[in-house]
N, C-alpha and C. Protein backbone atom coordinates (compact mmCIF):
# COMPACT_ATOMS: atom_id res chain seq x y z
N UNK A 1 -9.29 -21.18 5.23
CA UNK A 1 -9.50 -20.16 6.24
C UNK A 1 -8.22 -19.33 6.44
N UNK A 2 -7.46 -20.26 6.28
CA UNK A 2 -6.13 -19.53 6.61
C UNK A 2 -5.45 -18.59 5.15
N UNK A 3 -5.59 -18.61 4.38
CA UNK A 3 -5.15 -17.85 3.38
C UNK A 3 -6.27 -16.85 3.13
N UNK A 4 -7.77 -16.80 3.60
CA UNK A 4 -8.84 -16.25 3.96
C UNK A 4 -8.29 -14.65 4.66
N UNK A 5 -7.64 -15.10 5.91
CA UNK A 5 -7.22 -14.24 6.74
C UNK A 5 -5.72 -13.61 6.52
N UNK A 6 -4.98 -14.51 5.90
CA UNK A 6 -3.86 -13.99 5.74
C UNK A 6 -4.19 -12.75 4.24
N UNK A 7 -5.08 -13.04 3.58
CA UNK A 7 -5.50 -12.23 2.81
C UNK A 7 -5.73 -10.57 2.82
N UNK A 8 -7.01 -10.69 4.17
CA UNK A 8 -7.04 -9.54 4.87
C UNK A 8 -6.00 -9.01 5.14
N UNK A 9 -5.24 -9.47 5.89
CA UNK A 9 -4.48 -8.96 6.60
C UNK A 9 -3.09 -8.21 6.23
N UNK A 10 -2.84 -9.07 4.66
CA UNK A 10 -1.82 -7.96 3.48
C UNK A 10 -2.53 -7.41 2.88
N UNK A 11 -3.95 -6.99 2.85
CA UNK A 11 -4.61 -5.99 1.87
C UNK A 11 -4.05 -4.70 2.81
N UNK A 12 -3.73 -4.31 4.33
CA UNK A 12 -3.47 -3.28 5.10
C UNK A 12 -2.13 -3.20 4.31
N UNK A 13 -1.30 -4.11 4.12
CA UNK A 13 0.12 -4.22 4.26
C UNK A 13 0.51 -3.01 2.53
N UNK A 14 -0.57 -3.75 1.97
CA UNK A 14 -0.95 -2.98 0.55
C UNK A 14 -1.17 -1.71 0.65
N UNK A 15 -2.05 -1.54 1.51
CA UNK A 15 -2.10 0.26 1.26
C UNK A 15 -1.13 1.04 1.81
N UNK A 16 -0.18 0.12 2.96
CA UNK A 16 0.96 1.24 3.40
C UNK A 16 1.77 1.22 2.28
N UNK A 17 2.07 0.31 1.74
CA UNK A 17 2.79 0.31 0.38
C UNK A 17 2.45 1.29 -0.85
N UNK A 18 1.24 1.25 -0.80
CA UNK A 18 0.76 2.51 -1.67
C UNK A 18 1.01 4.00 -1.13
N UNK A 19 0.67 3.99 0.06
CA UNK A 19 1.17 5.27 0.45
C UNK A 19 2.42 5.53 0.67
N UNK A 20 3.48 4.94 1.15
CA UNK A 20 4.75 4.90 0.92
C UNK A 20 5.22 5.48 -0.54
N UNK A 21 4.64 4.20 -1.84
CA UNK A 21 5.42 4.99 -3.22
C UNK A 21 4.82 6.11 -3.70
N UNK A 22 3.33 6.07 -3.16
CA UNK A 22 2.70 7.44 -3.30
C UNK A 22 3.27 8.37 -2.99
N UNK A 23 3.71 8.61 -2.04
CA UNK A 23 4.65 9.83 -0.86
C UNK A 23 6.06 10.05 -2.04
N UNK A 24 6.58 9.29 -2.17
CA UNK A 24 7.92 9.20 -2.83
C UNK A 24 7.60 9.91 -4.11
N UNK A 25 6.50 9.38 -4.97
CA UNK A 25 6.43 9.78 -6.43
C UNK A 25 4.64 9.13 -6.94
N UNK A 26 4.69 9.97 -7.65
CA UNK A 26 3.16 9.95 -8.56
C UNK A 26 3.28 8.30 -8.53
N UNK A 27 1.97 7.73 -8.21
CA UNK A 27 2.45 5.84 -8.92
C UNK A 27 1.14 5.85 -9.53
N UNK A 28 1.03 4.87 -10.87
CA UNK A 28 -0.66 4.69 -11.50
C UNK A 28 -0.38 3.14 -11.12
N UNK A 29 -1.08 2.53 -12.03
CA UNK A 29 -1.73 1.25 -11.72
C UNK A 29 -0.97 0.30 -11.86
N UNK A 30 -0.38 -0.30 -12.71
CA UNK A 30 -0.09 -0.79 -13.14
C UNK A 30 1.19 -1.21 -13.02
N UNK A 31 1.93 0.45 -13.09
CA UNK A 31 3.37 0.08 -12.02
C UNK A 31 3.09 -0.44 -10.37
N UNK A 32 2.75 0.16 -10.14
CA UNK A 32 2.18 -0.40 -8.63
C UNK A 32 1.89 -2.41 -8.43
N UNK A 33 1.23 -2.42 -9.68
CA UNK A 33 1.04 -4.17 -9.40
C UNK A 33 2.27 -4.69 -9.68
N UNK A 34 2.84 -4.21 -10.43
CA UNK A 34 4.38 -4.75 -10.82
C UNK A 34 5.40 -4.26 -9.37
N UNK A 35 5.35 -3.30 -8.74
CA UNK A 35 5.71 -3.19 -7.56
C UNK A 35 5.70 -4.45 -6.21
N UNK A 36 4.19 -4.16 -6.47
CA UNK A 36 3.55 -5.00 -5.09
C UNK A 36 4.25 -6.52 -5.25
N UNK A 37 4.08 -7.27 -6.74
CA UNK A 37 4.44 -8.39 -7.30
C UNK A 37 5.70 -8.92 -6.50
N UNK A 38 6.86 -7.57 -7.17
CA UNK A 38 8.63 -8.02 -6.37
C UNK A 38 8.47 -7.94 -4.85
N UNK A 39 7.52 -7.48 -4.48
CA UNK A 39 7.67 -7.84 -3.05
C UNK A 39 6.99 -8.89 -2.44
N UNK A 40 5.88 -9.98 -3.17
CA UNK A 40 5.35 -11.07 -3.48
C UNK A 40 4.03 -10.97 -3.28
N UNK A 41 3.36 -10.33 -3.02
CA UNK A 41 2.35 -9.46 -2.99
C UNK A 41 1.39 -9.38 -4.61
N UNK A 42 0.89 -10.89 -5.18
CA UNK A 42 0.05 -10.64 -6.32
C UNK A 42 -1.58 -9.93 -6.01
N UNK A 43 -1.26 -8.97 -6.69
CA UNK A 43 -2.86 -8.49 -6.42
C UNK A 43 -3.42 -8.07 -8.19
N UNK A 44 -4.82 -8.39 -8.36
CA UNK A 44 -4.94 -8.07 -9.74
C UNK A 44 -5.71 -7.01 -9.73
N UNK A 45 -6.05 -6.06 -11.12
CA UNK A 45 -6.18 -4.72 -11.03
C UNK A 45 -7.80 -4.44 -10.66
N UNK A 46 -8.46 -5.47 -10.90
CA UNK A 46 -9.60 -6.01 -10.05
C UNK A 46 -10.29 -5.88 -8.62
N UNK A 47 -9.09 -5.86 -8.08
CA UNK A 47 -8.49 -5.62 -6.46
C UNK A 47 -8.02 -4.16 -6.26
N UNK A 48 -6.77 -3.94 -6.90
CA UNK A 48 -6.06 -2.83 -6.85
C UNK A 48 -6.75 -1.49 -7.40
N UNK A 49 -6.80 -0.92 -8.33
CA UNK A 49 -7.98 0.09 -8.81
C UNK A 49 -9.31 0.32 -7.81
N UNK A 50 -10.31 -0.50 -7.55
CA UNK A 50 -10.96 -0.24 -6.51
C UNK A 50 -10.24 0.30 -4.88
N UNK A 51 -9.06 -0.48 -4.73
CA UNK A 51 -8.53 0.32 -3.54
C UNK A 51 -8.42 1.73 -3.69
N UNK A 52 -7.18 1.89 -4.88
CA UNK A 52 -6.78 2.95 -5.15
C UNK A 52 -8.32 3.90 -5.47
N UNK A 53 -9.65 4.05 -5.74
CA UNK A 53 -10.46 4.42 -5.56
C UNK A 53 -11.23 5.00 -4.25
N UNK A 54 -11.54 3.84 -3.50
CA UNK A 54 -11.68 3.75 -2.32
C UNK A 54 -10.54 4.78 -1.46
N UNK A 55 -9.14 4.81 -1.69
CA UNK A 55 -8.11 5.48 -0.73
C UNK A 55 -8.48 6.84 -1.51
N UNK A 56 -8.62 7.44 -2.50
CA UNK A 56 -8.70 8.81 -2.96
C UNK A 56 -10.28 8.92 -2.46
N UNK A 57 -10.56 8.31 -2.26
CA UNK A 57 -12.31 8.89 -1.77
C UNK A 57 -12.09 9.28 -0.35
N UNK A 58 -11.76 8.32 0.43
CA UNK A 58 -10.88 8.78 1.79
C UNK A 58 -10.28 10.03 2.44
N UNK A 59 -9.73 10.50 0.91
CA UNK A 59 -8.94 11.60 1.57
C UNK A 59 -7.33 11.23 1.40
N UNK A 60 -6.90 10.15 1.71
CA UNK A 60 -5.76 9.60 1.68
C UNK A 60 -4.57 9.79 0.49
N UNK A 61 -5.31 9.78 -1.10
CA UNK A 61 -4.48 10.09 -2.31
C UNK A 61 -5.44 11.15 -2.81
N UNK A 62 -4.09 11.74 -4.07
CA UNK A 62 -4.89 12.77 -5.44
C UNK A 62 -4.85 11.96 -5.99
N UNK A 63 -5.83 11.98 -7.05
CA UNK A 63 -5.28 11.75 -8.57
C UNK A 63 -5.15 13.15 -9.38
N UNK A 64 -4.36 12.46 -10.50
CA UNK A 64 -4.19 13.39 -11.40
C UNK A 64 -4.12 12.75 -12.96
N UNK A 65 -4.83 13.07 -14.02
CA UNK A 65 -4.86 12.76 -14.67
C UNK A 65 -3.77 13.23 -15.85
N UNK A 66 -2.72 12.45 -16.56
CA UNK A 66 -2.25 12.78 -18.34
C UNK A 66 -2.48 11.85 -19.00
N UNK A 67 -2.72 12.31 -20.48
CA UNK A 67 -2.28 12.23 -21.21
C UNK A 67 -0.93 11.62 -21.36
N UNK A 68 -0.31 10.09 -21.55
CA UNK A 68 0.89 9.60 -21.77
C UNK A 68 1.00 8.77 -23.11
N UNK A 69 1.36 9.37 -24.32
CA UNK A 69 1.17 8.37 -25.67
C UNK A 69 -0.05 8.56 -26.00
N UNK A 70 -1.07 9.56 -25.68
CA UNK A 70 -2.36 9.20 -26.29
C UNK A 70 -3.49 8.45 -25.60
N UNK A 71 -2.50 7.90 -24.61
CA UNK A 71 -3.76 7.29 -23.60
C UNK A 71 -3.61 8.20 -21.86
N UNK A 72 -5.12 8.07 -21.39
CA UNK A 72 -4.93 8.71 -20.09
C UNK A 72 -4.97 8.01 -18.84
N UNK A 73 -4.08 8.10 -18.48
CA UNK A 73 -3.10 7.40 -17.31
C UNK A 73 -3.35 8.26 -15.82
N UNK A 74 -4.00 7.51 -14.78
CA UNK A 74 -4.37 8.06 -13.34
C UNK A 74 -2.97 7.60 -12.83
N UNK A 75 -2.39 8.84 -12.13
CA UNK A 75 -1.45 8.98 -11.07
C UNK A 75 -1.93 9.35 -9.98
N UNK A 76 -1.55 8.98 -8.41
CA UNK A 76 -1.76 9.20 -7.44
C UNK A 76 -0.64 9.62 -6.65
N UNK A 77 -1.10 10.50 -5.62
CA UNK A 77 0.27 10.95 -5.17
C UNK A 77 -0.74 10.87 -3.50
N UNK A 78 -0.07 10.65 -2.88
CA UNK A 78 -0.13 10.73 -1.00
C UNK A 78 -0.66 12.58 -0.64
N UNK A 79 -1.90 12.49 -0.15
CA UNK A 79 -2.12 13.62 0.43
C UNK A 79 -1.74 14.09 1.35
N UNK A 80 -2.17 14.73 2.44
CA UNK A 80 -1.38 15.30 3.76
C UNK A 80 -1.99 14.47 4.88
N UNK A 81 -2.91 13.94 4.82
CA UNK A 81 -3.80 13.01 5.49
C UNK A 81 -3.31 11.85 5.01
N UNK A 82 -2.98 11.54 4.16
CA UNK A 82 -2.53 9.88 3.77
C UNK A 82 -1.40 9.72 4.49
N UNK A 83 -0.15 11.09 3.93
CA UNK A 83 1.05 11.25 4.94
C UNK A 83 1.18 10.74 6.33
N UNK A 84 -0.07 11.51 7.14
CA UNK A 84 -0.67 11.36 8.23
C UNK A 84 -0.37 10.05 8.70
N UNK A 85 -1.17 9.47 7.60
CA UNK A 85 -1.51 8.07 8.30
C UNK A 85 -0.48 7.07 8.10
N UNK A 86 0.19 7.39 6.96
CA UNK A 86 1.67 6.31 6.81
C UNK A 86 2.41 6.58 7.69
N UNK A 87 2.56 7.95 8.36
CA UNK A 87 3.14 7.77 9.20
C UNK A 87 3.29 6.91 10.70
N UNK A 88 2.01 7.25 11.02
CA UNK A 88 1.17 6.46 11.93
C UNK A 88 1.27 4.69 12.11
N UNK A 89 1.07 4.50 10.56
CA UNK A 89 0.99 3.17 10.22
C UNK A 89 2.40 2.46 10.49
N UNK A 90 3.36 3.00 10.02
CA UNK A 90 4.67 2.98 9.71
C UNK A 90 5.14 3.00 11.26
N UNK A 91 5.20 3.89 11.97
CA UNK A 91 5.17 3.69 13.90
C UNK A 91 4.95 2.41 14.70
N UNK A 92 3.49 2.42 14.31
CA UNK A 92 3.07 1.40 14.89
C UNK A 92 3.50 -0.36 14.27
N UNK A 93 3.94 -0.35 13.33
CA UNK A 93 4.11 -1.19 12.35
C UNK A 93 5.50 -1.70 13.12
N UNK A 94 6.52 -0.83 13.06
CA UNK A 94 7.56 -1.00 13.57
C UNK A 94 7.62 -1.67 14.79
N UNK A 95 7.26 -0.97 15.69
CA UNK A 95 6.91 -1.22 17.59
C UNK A 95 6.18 -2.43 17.17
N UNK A 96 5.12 -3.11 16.42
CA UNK A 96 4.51 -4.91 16.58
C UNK A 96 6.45 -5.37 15.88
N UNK A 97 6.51 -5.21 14.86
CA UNK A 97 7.50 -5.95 14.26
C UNK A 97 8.84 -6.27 15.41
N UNK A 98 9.07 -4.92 16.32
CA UNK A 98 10.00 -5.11 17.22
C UNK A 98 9.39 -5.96 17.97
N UNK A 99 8.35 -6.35 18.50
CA UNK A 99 8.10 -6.83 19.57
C UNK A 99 7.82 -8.73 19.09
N UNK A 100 7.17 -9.01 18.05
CA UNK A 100 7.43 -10.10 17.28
C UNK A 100 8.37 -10.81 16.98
N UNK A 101 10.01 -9.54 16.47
CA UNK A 101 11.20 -10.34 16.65
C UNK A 101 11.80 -10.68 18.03
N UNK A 102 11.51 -9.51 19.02
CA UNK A 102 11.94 -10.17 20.42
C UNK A 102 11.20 -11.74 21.05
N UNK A 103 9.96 -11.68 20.30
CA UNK A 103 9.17 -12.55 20.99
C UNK A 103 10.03 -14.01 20.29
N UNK A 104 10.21 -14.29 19.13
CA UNK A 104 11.02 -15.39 18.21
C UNK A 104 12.23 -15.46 18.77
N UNK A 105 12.95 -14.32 19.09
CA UNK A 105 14.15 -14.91 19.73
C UNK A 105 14.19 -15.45 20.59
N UNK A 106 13.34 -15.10 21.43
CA UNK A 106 13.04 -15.71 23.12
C UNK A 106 12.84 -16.97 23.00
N UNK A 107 12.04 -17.45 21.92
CA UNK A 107 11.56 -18.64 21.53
C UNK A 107 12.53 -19.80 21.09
N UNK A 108 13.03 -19.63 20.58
CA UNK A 108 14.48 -19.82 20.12
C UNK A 108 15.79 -20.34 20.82
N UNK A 109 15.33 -19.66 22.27
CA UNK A 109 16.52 -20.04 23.36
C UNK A 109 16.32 -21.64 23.96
């Protein structure tokens, strides 16, 4: 149950992450799982691709398609609405995290 929920609950953590390197620079697939990975975050492309689907249906990312070597490679980049919302996300994210570490220190005493 508990890895059930903790599940959910970094799939959110995942898409600010996507919109974050989105915002920064074009990301496709694959770098992205290798991303998510160093931050410990295994997700397989199984998982990931359907998000990244799901978030461009949204409104949230572009894609854009090249040509790289002969094969064609989906890049996504953060829309103005995705922006939107990382920002948002990123706010509010902060203000729980502040309030979580005050709450541990207190705890602590």
């Amino acid at each position: 149950m508990k890895n059930k929920v903790l599940r959910k609950l970094f799939l959110g953590f995942v898409q600010i992450h996507i919109l974050y390197h989105a915002k920064n620079e074009p990301i496709y697939g694959v770098w992205m799982m290798k991303e998510l990975d160093e931050h410990g975050y295994s997700i397989s492309p199984g998982s990931l691709y359907p998000m990244l689907n799901r978030m461009e249906k949204e409104g949230l990312l572009w894609r854009e398609e090249k040509n790289v070597d002969g094969k064609i490679i989906k890049f996504y980049s953060t829309t103005e609405l995705g922006e939107e919302v990382l920002h948002e996300a990123a706010t509010k994210a902060a203000h729980l995290f502040h309030e979580i570490k005050e709450e541990l220190s207190n705890d602590s005493i």
